[in-house]
C-alpha atoms as a PDB file:
ATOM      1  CA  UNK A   1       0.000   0.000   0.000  1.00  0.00           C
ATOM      2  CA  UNK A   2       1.392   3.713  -1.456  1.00  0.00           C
ATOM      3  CA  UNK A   3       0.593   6.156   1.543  1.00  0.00           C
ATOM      4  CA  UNK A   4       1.328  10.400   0.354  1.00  0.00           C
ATOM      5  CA  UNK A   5       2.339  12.847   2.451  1.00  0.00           C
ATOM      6  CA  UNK A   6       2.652  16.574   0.937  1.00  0.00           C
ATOM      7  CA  UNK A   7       5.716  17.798   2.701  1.00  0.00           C
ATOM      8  CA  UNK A   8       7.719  21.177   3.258  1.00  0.00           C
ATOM      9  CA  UNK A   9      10.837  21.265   5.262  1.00  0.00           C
ATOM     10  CA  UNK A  10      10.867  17.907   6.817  1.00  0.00           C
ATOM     11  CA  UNK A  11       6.816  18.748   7.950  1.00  0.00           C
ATOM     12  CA  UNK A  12       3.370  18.123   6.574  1.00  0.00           C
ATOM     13  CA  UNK A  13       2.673  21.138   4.376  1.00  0.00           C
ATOM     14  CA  UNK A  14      -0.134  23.317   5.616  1.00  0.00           C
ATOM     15  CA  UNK A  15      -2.169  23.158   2.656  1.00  0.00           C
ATOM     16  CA  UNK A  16      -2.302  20.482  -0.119  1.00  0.00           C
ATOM     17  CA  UNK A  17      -3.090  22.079  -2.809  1.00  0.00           C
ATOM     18  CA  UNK A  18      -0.115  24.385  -2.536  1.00  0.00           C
ATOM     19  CA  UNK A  19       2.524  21.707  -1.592  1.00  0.00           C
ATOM     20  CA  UNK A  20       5.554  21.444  -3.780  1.00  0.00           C
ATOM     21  CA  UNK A  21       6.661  18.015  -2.880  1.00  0.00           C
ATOM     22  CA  UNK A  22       5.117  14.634  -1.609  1.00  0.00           C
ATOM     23  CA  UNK A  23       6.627  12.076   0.545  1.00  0.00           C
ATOM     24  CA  UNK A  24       5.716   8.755  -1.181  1.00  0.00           C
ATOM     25  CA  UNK A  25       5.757   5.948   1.462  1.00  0.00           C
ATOM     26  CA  UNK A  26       5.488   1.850   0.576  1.00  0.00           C
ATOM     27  CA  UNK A  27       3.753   0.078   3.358  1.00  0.00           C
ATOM     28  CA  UNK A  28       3.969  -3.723   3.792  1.00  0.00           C
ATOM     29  CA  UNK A  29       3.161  -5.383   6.766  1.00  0.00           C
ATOM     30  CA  UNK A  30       2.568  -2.375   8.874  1.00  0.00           C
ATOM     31  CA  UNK A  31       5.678  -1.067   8.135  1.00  0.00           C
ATOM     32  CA  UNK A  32       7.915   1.205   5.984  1.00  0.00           C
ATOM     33  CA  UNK A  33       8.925  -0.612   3.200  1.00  0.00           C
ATOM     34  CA  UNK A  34      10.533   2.062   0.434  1.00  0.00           C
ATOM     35  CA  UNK A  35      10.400   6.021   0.504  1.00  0.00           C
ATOM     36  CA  UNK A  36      10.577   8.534  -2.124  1.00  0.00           C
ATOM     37  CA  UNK A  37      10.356  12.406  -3.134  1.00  0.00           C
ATOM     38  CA  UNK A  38       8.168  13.369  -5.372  1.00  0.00           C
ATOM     39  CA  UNK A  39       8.032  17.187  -7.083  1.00  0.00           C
ATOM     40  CA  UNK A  40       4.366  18.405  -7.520  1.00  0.00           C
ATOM     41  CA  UNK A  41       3.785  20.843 -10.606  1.00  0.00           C
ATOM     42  CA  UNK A  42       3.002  24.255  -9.768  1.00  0.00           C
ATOM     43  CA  UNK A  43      -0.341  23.743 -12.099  1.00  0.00           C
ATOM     44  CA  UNK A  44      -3.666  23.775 -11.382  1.00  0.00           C
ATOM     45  CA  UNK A  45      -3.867  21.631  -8.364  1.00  0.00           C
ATOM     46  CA  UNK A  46      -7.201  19.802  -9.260  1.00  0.00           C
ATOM     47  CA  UNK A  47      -4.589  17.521 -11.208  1.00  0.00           C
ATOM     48  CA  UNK A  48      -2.672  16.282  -8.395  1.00  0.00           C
ATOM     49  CA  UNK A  49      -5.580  13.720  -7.673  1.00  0.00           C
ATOM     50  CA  UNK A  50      -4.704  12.281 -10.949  1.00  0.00           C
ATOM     51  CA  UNK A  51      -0.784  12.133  -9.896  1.00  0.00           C
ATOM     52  CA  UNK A  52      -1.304  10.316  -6.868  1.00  0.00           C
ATOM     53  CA  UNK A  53      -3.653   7.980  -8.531  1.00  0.00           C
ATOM     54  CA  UNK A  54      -0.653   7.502 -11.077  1.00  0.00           C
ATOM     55  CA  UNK A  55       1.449   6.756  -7.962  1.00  0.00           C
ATOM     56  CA  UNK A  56      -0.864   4.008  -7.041  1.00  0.00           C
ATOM     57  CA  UNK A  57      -1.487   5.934  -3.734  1.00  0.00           C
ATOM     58  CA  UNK A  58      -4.038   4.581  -1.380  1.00  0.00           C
ATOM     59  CA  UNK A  59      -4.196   6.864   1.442  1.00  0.00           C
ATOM     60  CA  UNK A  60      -3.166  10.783   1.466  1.00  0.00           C
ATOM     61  CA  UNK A  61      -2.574  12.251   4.949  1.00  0.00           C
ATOM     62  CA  UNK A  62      -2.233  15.930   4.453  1.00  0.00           C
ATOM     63  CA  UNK A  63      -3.092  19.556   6.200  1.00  0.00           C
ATOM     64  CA  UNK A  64      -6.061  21.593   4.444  1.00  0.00           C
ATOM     65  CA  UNK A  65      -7.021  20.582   1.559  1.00  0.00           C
ATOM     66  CA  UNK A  66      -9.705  22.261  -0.618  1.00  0.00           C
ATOM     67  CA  UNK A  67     -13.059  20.899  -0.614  1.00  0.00           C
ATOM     68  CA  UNK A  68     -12.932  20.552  -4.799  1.00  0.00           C
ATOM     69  CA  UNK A  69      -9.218  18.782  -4.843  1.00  0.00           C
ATOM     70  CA  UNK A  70     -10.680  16.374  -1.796  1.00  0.00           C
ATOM     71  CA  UNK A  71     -13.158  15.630  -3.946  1.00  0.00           C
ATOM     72  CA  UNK A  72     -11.775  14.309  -6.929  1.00  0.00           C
ATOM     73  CA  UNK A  73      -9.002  12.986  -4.553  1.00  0.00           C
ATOM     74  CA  UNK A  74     -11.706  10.596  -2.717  1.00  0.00           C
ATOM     75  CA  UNK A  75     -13.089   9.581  -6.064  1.00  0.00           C
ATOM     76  CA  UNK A  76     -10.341   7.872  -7.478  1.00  0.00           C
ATOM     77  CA  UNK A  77     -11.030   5.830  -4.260  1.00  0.00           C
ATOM     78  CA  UNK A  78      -7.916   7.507  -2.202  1.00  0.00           C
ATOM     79  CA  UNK A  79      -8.723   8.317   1.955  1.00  0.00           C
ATOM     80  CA  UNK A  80      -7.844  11.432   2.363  1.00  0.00           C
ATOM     81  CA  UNK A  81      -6.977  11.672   6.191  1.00  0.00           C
ATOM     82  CA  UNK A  82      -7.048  15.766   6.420  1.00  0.00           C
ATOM     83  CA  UNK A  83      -6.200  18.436   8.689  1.00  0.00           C
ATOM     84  CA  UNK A  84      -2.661  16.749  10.165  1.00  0.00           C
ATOM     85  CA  UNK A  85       0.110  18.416  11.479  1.00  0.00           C
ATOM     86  CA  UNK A  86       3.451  17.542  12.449  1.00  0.00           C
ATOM     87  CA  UNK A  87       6.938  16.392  11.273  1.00  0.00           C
ATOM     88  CA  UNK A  88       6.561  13.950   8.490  1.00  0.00           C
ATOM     89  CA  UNK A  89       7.919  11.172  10.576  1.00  0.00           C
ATOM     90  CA  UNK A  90       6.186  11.590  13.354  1.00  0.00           C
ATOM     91  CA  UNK A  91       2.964  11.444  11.477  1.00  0.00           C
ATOM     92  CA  UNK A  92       3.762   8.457   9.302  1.00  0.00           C
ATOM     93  CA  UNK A  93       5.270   6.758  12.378  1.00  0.00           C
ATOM     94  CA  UNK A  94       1.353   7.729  14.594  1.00  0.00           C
ATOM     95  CA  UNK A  95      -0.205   6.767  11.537  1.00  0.00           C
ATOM     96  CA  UNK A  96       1.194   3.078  11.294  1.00  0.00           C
ATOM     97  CA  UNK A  97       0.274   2.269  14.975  1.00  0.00           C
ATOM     98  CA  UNK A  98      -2.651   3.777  15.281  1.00  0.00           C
ATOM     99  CA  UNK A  99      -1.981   7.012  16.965  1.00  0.00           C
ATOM    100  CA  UNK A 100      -2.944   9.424  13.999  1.00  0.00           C
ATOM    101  CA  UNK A 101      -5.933  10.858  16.553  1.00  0.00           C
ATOM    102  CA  UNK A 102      -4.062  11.801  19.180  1.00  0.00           C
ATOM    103  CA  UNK A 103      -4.466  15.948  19.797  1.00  0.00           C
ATOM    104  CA  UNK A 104      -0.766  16.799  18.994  1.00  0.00           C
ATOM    105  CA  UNK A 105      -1.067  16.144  15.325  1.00  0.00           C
ATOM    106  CA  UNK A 106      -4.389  18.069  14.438  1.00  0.00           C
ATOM    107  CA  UNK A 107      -3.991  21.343  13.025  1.00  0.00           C
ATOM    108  CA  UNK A 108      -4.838  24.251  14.725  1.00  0.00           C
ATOM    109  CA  UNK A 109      -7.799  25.721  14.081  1.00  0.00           C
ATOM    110  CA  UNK A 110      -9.641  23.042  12.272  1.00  0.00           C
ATOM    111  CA  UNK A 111     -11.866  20.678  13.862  1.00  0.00           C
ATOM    112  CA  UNK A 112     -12.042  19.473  17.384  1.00  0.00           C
ATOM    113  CA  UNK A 113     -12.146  15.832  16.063  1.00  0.00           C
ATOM    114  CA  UNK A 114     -10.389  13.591  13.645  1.00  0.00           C
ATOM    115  CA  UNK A 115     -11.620  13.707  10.523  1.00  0.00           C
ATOM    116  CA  UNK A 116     -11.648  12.039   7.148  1.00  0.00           C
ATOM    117  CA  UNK A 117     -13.414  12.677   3.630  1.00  0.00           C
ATOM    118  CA  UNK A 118     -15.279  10.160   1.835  1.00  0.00           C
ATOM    119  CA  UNK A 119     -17.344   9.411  -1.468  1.00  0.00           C
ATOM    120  CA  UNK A 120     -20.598   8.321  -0.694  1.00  0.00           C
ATOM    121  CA  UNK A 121     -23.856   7.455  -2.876  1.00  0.00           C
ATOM    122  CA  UNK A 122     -25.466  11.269  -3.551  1.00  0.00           C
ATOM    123  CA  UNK A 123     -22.238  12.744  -3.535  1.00  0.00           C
ATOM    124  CA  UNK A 124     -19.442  14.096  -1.416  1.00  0.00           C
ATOM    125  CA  UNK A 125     -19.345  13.739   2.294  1.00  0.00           C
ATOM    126  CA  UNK A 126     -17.596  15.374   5.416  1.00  0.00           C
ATOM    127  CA  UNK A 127     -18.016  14.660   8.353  1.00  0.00           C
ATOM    128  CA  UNK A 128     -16.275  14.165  12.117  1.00  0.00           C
ATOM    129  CA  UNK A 129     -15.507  10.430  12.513  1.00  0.00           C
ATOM    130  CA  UNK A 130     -14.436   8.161  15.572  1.00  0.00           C
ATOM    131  CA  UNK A 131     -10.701   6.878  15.914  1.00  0.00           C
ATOM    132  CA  UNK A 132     -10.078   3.737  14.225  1.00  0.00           C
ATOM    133  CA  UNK A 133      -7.311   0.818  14.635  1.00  0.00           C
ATOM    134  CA  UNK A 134      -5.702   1.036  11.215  1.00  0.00           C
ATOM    135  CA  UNK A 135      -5.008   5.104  10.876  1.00  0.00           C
ATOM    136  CA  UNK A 136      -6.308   6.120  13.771  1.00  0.00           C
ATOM    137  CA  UNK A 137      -9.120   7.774  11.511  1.00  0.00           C
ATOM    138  CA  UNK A 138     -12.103   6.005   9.872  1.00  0.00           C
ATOM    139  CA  UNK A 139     -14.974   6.874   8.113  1.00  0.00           C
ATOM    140  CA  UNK A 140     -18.079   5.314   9.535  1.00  0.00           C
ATOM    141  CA  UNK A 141     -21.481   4.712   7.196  1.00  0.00           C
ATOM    142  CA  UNK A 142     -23.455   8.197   8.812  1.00  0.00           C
ATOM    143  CA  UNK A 143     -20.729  10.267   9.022  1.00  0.00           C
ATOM    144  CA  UNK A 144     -20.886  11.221  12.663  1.00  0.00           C
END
């Protein structure tokens, strides 16, 4: 499993949709398996849901992202875990055991809760979600 992490200066980048590089992480087994840099374009950033679809990635754990990116993101079937903060090891490290939900790593000033996007029948969904055993985020059917 590919997981992305947009990254500035060793750190999750703020926004998404603005980042300049990703961290591109193998997972097998629960752990690291292979890591790489990736440049983003400096083009319209609707297209880096087609990139990390390219990449084969399964899971993007990222800062802000805009509501249209996230959108497109989640429908090439990609969780987006959003609003994460932190040094990119740290967060990749919390996010393989489980510990992606703990206060330290949510960026300030954006929900109280973890959260995660979603495509859903009817269209796009957002929503506050309980902790989970895999990313310490999931996604459950009512969106609560």
């Amino acid at each position: 499993m590919k997981v992305a992490i947009p990254a500035w200066a060793g750190q999750v980048s703020t926004v998404f949709d603005f980042a300049r590089s990703l961290v591109l992480v193998e997972v097998h087994g629960g752990k690291e398996a292979n890591r790489s840099q990736i440049p983003l374009d400096e083009g319209p950033s609707i297209l880096r849901a087609g990139v990390l679809s390219r990449l084969g990635v399964k899971v993007l754990i990222c800062g802000a992202i805009s509501r249209s990116l996230a959108t497109v993101v989640a429908g090439y079937g990609i969780e987006i875990i959003p609003f994460v903060s932190g040094m990119v090891d740290e967060v990749l490290d919390a996010y393989l055991t489980g510990r992606l939900a703990e206060a330290r790593f949510l960026l300030p000033g954006y929900p109280a809760k973890p959260t995660t996007f979603s495509k859903r029948r009817g269209g796009f969904h957002f929503g506050y979600q309980e902790v989970g055993r895999r990313s310490g985020i999931v996604c459950d059917e009512a969106g609560t």
